[in-house]
Protein backbone atom coordinates (compact mmCIF):
# COMPACT_ATOMS: atom_id res chain seq x y z
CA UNK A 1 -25.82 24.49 -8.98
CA UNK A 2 -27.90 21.16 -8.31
CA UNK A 3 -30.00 19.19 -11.23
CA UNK A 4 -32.51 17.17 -10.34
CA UNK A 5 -33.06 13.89 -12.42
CA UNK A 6 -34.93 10.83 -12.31
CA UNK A 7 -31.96 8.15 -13.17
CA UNK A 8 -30.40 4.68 -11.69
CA UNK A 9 -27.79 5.24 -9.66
CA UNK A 10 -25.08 3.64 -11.79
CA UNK A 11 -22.94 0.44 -10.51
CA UNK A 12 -19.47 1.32 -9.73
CA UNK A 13 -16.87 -0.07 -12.12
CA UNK A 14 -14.98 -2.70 -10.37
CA UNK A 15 -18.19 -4.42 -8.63
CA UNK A 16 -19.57 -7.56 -8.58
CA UNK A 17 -21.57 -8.00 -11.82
CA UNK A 18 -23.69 -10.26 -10.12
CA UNK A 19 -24.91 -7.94 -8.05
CA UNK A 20 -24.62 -4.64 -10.57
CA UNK A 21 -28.05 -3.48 -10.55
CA UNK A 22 -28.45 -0.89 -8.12
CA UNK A 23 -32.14 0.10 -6.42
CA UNK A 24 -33.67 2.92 -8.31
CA UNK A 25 -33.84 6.12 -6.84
CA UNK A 26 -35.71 8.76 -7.90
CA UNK A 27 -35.16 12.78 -8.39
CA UNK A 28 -31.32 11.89 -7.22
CA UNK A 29 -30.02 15.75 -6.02
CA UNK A 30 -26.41 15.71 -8.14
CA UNK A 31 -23.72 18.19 -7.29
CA UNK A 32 -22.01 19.15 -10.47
CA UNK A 33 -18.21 20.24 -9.77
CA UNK A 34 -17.62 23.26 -11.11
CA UNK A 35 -20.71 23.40 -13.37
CA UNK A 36 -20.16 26.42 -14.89
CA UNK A 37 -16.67 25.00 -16.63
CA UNK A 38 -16.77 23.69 -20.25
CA UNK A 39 -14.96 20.96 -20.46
CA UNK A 40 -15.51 19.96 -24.18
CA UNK A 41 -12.40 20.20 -25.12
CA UNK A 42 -10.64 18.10 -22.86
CA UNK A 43 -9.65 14.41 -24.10
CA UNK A 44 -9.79 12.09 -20.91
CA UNK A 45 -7.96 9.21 -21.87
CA UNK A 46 -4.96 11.92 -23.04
CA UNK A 47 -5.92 13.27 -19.87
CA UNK A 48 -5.04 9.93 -17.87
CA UNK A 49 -1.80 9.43 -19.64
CA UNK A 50 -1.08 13.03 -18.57
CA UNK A 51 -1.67 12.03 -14.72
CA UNK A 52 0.17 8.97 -14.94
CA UNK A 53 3.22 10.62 -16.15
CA UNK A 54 2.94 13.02 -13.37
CA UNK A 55 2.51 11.11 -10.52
CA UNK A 56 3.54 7.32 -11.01
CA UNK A 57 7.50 7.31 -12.22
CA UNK A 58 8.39 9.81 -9.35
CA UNK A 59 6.08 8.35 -6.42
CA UNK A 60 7.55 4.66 -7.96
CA UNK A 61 11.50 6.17 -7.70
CA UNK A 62 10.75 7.53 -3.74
CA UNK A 63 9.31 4.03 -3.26
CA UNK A 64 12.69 2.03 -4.53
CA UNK A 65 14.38 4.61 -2.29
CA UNK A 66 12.26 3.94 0.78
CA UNK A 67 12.37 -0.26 0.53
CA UNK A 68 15.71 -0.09 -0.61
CA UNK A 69 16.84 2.27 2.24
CA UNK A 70 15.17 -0.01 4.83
CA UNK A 71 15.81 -3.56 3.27
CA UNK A 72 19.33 -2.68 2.51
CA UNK A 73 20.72 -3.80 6.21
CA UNK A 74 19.94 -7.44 5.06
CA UNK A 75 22.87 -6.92 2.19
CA UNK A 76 25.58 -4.70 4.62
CA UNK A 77 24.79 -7.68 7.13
CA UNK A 78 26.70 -9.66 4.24
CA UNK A 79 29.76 -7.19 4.59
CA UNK A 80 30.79 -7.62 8.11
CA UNK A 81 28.37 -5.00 9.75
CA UNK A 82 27.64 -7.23 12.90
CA UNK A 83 31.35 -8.38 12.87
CA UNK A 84 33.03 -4.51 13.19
CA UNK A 85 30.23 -3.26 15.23
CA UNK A 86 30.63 -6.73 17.97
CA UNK A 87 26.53 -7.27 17.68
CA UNK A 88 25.23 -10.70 18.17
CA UNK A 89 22.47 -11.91 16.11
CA UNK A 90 20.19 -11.29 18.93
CA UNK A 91 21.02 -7.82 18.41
CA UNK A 92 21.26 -7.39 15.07
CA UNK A 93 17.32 -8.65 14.63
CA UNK A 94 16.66 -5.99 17.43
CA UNK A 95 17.99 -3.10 15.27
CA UNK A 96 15.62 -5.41 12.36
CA UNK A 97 12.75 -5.15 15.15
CA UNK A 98 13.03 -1.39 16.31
CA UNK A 99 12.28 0.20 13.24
CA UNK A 100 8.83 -1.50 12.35
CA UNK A 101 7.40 -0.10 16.05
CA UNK A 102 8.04 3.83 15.09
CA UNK A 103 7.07 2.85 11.25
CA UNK A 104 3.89 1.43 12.58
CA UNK A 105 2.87 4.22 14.91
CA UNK A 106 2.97 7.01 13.04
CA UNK A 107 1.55 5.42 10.11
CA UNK A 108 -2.30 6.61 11.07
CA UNK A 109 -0.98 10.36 12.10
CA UNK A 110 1.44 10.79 9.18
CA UNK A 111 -1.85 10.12 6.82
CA UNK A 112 -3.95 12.71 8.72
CA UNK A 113 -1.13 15.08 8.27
CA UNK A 114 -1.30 14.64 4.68
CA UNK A 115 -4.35 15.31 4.03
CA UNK A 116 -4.57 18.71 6.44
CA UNK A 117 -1.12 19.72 4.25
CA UNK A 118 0.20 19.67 1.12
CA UNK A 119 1.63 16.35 -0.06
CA UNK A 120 4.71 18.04 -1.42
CA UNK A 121 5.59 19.51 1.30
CA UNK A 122 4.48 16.68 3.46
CA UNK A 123 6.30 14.03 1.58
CA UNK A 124 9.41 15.65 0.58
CA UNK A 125 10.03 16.74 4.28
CA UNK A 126 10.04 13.55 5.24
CA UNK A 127 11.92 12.07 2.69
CA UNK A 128 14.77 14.95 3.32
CA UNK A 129 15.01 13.58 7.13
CA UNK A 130 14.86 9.51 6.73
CA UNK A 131 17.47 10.44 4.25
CA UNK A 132 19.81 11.74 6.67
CA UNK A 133 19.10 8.94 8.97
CA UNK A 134 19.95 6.18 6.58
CA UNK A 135 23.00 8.59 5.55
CA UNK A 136 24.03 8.59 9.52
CA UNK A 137 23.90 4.59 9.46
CA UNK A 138 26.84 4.71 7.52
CA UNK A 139 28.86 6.62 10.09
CA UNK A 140 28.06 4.45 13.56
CA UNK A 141 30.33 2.90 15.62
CA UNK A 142 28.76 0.48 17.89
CA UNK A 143 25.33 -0.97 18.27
CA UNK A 144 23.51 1.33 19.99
CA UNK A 145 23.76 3.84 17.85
CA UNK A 146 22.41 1.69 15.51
CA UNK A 147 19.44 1.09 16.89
CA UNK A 148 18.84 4.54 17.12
CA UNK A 149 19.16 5.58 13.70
CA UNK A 150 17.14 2.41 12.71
CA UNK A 151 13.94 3.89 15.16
CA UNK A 152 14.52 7.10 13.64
CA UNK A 153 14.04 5.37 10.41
CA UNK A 154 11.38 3.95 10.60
CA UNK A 155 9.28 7.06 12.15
CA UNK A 156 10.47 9.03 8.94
CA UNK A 157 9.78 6.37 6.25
CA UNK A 158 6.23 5.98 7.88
CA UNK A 159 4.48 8.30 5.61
CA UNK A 160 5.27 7.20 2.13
CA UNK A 161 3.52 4.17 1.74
CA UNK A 162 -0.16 4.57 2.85
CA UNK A 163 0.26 8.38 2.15
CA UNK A 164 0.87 7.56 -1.54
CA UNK A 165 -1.37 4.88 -1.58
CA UNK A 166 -4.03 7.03 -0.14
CA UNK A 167 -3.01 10.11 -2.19
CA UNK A 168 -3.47 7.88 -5.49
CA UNK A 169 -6.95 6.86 -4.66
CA UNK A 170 -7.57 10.57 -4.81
CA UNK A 171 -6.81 10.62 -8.38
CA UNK A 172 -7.85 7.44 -10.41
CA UNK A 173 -11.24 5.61 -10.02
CA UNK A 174 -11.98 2.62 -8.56
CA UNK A 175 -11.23 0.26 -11.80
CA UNK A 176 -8.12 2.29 -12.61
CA UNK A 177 -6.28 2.37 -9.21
CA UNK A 178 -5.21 -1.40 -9.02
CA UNK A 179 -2.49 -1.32 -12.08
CA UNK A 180 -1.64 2.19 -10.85
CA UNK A 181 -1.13 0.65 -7.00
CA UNK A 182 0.90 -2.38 -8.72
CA UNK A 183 2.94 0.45 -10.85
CA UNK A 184 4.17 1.97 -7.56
CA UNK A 185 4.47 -1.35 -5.44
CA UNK A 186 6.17 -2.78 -8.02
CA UNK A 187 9.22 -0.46 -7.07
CA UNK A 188 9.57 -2.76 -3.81
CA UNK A 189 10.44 -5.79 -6.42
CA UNK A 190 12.74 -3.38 -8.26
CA UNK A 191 14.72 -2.19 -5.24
CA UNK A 192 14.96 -5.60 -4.48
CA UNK A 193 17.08 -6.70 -7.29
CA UNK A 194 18.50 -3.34 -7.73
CA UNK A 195 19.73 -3.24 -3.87
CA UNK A 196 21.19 -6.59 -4.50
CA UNK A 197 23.82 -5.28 -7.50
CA UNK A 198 23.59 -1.96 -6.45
CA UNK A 199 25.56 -3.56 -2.80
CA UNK A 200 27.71 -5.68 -5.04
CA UNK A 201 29.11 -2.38 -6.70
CA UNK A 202 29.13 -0.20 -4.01
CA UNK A 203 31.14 -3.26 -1.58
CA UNK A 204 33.80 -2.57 -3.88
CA UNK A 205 34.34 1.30 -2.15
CA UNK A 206 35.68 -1.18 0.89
CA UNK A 207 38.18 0.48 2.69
CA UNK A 208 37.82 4.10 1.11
CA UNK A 209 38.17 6.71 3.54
CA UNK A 210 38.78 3.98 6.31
CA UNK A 211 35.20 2.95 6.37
CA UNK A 212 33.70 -0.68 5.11
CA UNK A 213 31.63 -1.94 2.27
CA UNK A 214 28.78 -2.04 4.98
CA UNK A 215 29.01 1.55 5.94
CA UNK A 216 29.33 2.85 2.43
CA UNK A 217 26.22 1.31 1.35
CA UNK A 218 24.31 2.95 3.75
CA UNK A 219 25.88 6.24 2.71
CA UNK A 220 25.54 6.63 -0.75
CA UNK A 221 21.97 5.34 -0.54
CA UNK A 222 21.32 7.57 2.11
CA UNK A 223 22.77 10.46 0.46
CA UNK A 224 20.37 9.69 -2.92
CA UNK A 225 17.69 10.06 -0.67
CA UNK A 226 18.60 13.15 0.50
CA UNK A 227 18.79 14.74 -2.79
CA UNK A 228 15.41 12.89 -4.23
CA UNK A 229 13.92 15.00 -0.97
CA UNK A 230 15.10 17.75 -1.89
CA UNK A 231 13.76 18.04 -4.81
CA UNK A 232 10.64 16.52 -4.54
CA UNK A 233 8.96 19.63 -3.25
CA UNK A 234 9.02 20.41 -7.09
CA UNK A 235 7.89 17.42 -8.45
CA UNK A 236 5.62 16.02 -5.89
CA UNK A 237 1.56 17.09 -7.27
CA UNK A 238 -0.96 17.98 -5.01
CA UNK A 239 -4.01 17.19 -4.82
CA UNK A 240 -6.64 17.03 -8.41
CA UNK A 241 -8.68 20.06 -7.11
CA UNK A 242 -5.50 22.28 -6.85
CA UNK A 243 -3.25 20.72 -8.90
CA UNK A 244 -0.67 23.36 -10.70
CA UNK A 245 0.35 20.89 -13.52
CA UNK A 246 -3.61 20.72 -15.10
CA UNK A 247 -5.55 23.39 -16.66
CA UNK A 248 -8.76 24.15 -14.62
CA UNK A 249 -11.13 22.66 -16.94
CA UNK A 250 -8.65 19.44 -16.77
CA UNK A 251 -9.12 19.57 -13.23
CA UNK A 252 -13.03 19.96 -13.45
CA UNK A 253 -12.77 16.33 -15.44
CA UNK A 254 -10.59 14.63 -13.15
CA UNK A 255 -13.21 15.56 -9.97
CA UNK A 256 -16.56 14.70 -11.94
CA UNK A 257 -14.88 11.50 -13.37
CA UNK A 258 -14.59 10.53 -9.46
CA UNK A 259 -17.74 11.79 -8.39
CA UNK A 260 -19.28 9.42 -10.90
CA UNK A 261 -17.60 6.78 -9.48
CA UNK A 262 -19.27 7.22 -6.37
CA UNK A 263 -15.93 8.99 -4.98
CA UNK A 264 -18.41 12.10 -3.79
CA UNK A 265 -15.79 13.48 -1.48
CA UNK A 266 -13.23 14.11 -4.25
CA UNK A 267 -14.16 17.74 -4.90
CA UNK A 268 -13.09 17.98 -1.40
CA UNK A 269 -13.89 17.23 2.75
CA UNK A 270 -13.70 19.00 5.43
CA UNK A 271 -12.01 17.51 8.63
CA UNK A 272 -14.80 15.83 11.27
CA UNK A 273 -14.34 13.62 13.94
CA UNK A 274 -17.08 11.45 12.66
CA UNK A 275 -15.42 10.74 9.51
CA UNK A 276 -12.91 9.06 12.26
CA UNK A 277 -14.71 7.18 14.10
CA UNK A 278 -16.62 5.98 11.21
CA UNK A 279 -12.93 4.45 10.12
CA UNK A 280 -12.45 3.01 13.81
CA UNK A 281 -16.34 1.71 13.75
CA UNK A 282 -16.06 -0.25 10.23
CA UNK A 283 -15.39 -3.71 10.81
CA UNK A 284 -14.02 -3.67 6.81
CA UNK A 285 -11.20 -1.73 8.70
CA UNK A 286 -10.24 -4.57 11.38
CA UNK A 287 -10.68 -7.45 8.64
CA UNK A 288 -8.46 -6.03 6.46
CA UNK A 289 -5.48 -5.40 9.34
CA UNK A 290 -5.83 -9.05 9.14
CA UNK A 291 -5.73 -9.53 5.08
CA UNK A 292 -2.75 -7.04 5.11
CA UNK A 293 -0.59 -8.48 7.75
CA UNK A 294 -0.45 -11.88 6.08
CA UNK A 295 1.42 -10.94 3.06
CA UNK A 296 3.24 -7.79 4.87
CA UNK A 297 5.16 -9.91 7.27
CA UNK A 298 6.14 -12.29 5.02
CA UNK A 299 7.11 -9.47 2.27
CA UNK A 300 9.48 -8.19 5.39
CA UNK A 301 11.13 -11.64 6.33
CA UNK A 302 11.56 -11.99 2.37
CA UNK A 303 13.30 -9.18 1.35
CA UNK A 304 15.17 -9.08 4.94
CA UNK A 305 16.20 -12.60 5.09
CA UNK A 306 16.62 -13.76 1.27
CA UNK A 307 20.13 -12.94 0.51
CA UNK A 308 21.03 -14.35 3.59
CA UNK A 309 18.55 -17.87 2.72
CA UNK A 310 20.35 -17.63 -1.08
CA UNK A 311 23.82 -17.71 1.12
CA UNK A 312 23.11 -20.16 3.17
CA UNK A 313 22.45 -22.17 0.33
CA UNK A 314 25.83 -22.57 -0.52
CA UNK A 315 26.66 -19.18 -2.33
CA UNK A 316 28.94 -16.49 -0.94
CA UNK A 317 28.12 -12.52 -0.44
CA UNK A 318 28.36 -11.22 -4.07
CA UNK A 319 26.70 -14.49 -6.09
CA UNK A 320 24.20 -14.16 -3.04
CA UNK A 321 23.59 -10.85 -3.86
CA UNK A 322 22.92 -11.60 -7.37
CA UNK A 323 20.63 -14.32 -7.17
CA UNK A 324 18.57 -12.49 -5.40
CA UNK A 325 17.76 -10.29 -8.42
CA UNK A 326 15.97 -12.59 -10.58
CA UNK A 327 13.21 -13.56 -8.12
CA UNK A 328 12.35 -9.68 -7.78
CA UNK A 329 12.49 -9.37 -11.81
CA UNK A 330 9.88 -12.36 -11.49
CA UNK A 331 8.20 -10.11 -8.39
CA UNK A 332 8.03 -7.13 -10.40
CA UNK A 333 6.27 -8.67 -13.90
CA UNK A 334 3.33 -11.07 -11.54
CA UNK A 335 2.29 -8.16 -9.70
CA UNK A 336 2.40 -5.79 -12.41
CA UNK A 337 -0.33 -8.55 -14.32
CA UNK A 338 -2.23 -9.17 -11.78
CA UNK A 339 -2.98 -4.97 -11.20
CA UNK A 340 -3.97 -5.39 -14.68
CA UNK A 341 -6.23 -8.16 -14.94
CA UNK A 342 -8.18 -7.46 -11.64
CA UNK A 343 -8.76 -3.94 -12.55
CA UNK A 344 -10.56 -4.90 -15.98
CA UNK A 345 -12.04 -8.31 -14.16
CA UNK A 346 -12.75 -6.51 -10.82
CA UNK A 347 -12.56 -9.83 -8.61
CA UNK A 348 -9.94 -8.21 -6.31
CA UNK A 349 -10.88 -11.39 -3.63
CA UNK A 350 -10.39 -13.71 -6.21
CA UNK A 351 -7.39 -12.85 -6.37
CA UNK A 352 -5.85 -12.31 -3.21
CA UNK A 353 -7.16 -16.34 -2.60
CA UNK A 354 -5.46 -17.85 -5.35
CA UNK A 355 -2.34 -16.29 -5.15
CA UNK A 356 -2.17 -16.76 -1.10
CA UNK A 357 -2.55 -20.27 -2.15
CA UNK A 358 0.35 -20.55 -4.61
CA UNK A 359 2.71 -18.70 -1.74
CA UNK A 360 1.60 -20.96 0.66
CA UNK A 361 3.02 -23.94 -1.52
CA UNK A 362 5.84 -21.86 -1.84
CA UNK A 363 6.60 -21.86 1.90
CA UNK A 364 5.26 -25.67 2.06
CA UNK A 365 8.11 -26.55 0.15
CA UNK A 366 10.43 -24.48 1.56
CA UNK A 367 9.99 -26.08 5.04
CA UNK A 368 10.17 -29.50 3.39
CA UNK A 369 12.90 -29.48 0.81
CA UNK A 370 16.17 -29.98 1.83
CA UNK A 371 18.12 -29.04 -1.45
CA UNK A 372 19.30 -25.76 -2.43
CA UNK A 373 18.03 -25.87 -6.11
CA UNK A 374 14.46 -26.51 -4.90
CA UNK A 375 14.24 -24.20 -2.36
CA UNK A 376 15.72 -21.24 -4.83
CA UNK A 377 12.68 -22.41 -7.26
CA UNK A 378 10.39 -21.89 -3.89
CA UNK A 379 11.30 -18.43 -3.38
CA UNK A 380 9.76 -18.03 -6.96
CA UNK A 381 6.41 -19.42 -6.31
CA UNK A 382 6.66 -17.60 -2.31
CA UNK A 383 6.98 -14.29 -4.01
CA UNK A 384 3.04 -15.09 -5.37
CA UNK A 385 1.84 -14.47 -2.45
CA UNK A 386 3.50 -11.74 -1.57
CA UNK A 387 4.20 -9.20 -3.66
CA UNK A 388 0.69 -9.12 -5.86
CA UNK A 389 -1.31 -9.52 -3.35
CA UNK A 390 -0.13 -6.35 -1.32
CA UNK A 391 -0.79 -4.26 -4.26
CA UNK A 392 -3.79 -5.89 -4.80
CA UNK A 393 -5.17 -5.88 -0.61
CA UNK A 394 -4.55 -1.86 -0.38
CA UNK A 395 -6.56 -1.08 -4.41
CA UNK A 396 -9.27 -3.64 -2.76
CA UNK A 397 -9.54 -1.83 1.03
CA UNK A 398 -9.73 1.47 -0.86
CA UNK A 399 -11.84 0.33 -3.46
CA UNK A 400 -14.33 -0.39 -0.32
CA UNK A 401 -14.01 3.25 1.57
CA UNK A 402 -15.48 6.13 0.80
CA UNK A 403 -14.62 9.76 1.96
CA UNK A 404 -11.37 10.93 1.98
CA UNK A 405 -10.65 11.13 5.71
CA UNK A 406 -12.19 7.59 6.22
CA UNK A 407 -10.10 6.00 4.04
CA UNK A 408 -6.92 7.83 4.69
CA UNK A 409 -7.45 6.65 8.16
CA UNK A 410 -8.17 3.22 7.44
CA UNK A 411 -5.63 3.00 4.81
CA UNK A 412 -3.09 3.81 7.91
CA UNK A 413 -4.03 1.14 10.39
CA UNK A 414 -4.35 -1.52 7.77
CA UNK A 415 -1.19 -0.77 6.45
CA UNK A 416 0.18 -0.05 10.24
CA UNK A 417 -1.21 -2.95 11.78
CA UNK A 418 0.53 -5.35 8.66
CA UNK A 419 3.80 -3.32 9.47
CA UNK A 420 3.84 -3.76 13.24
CA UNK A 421 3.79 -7.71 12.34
CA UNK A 422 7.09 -6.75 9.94
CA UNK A 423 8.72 -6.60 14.03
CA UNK A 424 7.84 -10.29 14.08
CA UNK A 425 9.69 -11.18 10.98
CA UNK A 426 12.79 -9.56 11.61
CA UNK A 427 13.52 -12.36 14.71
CA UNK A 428 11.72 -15.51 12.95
CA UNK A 429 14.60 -16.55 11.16
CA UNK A 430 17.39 -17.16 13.25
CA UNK A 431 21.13 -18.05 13.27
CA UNK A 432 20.91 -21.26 14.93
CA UNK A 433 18.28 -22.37 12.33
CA UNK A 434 20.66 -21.98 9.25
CA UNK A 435 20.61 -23.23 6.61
CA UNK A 436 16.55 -24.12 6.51
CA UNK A 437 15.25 -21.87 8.60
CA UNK A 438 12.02 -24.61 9.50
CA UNK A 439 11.17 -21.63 12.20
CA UNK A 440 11.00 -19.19 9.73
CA UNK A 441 9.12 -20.67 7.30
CA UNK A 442 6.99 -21.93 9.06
CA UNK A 443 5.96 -18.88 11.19
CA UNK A 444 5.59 -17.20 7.04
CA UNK A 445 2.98 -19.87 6.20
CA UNK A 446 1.02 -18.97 9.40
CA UNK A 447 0.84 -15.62 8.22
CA UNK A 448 0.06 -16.56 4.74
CA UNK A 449 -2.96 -18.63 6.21
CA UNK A 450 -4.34 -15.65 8.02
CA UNK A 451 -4.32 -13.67 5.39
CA UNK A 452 -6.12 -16.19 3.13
CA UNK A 453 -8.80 -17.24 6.18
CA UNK A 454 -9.47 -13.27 6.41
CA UNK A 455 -9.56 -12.31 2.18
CA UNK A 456 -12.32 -15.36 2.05
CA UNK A 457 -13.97 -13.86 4.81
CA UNK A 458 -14.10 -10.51 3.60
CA UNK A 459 -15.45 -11.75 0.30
CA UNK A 460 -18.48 -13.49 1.85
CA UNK A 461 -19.09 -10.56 4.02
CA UNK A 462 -19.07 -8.18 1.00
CA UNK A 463 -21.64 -10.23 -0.72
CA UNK A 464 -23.75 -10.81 1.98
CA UNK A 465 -23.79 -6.52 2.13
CA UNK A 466 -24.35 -5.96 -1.22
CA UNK A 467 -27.31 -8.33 -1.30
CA UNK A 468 -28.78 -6.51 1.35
CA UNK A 469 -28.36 -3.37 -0.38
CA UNK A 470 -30.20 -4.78 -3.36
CA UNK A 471 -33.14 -5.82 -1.13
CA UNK A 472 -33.88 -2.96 0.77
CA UNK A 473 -32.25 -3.44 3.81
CA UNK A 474 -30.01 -0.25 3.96
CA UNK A 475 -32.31 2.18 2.45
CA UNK A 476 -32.33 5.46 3.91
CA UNK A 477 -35.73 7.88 4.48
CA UNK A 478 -34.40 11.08 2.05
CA UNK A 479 -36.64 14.01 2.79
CA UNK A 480 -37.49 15.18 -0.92
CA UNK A 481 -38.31 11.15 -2.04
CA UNK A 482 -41.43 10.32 -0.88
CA UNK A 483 -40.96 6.72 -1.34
CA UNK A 484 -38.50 6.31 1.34
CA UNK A 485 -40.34 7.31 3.45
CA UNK A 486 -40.76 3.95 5.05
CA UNK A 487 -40.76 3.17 8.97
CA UNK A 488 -38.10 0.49 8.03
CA UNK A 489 -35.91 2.73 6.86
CA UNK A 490 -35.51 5.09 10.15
CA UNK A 491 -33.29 2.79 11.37
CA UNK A 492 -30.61 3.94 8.45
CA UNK A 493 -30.91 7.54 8.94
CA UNK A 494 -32.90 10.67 8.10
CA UNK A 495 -31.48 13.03 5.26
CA UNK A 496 -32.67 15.63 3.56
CA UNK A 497 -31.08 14.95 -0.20
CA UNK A 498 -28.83 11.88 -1.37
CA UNK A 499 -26.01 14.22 -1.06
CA UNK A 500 -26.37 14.73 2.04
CA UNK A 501 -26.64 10.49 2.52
CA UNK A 502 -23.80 10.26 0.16
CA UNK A 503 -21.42 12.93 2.81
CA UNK A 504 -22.84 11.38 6.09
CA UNK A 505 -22.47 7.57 5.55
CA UNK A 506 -19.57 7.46 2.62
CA UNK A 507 -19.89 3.69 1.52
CA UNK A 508 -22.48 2.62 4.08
CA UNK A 509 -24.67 4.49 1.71
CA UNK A 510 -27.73 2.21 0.47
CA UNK A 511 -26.41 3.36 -3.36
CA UNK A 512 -22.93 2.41 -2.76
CA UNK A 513 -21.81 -1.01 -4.28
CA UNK A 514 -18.54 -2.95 -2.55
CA UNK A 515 -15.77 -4.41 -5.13
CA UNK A 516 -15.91 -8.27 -4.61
């Protein structure tokens, strides 16, 4: 069923209110999901709270799992591992190293897959699997084998992160999906002071069934894992148009609420190529690689290298261990805000510049300061710009892509891309540098500098589009609108409704609005 109306297309929440106003166009053709449902007597915001209790606690608990299960070598590294398995440093970054190349590869794929499939069956079976590789950690004997189970690893764990993040944006509109994002990333702070006590309790299994503290961490995390997999196939939703936990009319809501938000693809896409290439075409696509791999490496060489910094620093395995947990508490709590704030203020840029900033004074003065109480504060202020501003990059790239294969695409190669670069932090900081790792740090505030060069970028480039939307410049020629039917506006495209502009160009739509 299609209604014609004359109306303004409305500004998506989350935009610039500068440039809010959208061009008016008339007798807009609006497909109305499921028109013949009633859906009076649904109550949306009971509705949210609903969603959020389906999908973020669980998808938050696989994401602890998955950080802690790959972070976790940085604490069994404090329990002898390189001693009983005879591996120099050189080798132990390499088995740091290996697993960001398969993690980053089939990053792009494993997001394709998800969408063609079901995400619980998708997710969980690939939970089940890096579960029994993290489990077989425990049981190696020399370094090779290592560095096997670490590649295998890392092609496993691959999935979760920009298939949840992409999975998410298929749920929540565009001013809702930055706390939600934070919610979820916020489980990387949390395994990062739980791994740090949850290796101090498991180090005392040492000896148990002849095997070390090191080996029985990886075990009984592994083995969690395993179990979390397994039963995620019951837990795990799908997607909002066949989702078994809402009523159909609940489902009806959730789809128009998108739709409205200029999400048109949410009632659901079928697979093109163009939808693709349209991904591998976008320059947003290539700036944001650049955005996400200056906080991602430095998020790796953090939670890889800190309990080894906080050691260095004059504390031994266990206090190590510990100290470490506070400065993820204070992780957890600043990205959590800042998910909040920018979804009600909408200046995702904003933010990604001023916090860059602070972690970049973070890193300043952990190059410069030579005393341990300073540089512990550092790691405080370093964790800035980090942790919210991942969160914050991935809401902001999505926020910016429309249709659902475009952005699960370009969801995987920005968050790919950022992850191949985690292979560079896992051989910055290196023994011969200890205690101040000047190396390290140094190569950290690099990244942290491309990333803020590239988020100021991005924000003048998103301006400079939007004001071209508001003067004309992108306007299409739509068969049924007689005004459009301007020479100048050949050179957008030819189309016989807005719908069908709205399916064939996603966000390069002349309606469609970017999030500054």
């Amino acid at each position: 069923m299609t209604a014609s109306s004359e109306k303004r297309s409305p500004s998506p929440p989350g935009s610039d209110p500068e440039k809010s106003s959208v061009q008016e166009k008339e007798k807009v053709d609006v497909q109305v999901y499921n028109a013949g449902m009633d859906i009076s007597g649904v109550d949306e915001k009971k509705l949210i709270r609903k969603i959020d209790l389906a999908l973020i606690p669980w998808l938050s608990f696989l994401y602890l799992l998955s950080f802690l299960d790959r972070s976790s070598i940085g604490n069994a590294k404090l329990y002898n591992l390189e001693a009983d398995l005879n591996m120099t440093d050189k080798q132990y970054l390499l088995t740091l190293t290996i697993f960001f190349f398969s993690y980053a590869v089939f990053e792009v794929p494993s997001n394709v897959f998800l969408k063609r499939l079901r995400p619980s069956v998708w997710l969980s079976f690939l939970m089940l699997f890096w579960g029994i590789m993290m489990t077989l950690q425990g049981i190696v004997h020399n370094y090779p084998q290592l560095l096997a189970m670490r590649f295998l690893l890392g092609l496993f764990e691959a999935g979760l992160f920009p298939g949840v993040s992409y999975y998410l944006s298929c749920w929540y509109k565009r001013s809702e999906f930055g706390l939600r994002a934070a919610l979820f990333f916020s489980a990387a702070t949390v395994s990062g002071a739980f791994g740090g006590l949850l290796a101090v309790a498991i180090a005392k299994m040492d000896g148990i069934g002849g095997k070390p503290a090191w080996a029985w961490i990886f075990i009984i995390e592994g083995l969690a894992t395993v179990v979390a997999g397994a039963v995620s196939f019951w837990i795990i939703q799908d997607f909002p148009d066949t989702a078994k936990f809402l009523t159909e009319a609940e489902r009806t809501v959730v789809i128009r609420r998108l739709q409205g938000d200029n999400q048109h693809s949410a009632a659901g896409e079928n697979f093109r190529m163009h939808y693709i290439l349209m991904s591998l075409k976008d320059w947003k696509t290539y700036i944001g690689m650049a955005i996400y791999c200056g906080c991602v490496m430095p998020l790796y060489a953090f939670s890889l290298f800190l309990p080894s910094i906080i050691n260095q620093l004059g504390y031994t395995a266990t206090p190590a261990n510990l100290l470490t947990v506070p400065v993820y508490v204070f992780a957890c709590i600043i990205t959590c805000g800042v998910g909040f704030v920018a979804d009600r203020l909408g200046k995702r840029g904003y933010f990604n510049i001023g916090f860059l900033c602070l972690g970049a004074v973070g890193y300043i003065i952990l190059i410069c300061s030579k005393k341990p109480a300073l540089s512990y504060f550092a790691t405080y202020m370093a964790t800035c710009g980090i942790y919210p501003v991942i969160s914050n990059t991935i809401t902001w790239m999505s926020n910016n892509v429309e249709g659902s294969y475009k952005r699960s695409v370009t969801l995987g190669m920005v968050i790919g891309f950022g992850n191949l670069n985690g292979a560079v932090s896992s051989n910055v900081y290196r023994a011969r540098d200890k205690p101040w790792y000047p190396l390290g740090h140094g190569l950290v505030l690099m990244y942290i500098a491309i990333g803020l060069i590239a988020s100021t970028a991005y924000v003048f480039l998103l301006k400079r589009e939007n004001a071209r939307r508001e003067r004309g410049e992108r306007d299409e020629v739509i068969e049924n609108q007689p005004d459009t039917h301007d020479a100048k506006n050949e050179k957008n495209g030819r189309f016989e409704t807005i719908e069908d502009a709205k399916r064939n160009k996603g966000d390069e739509w002349s309606g469609y609005r970017y999030t500054i």
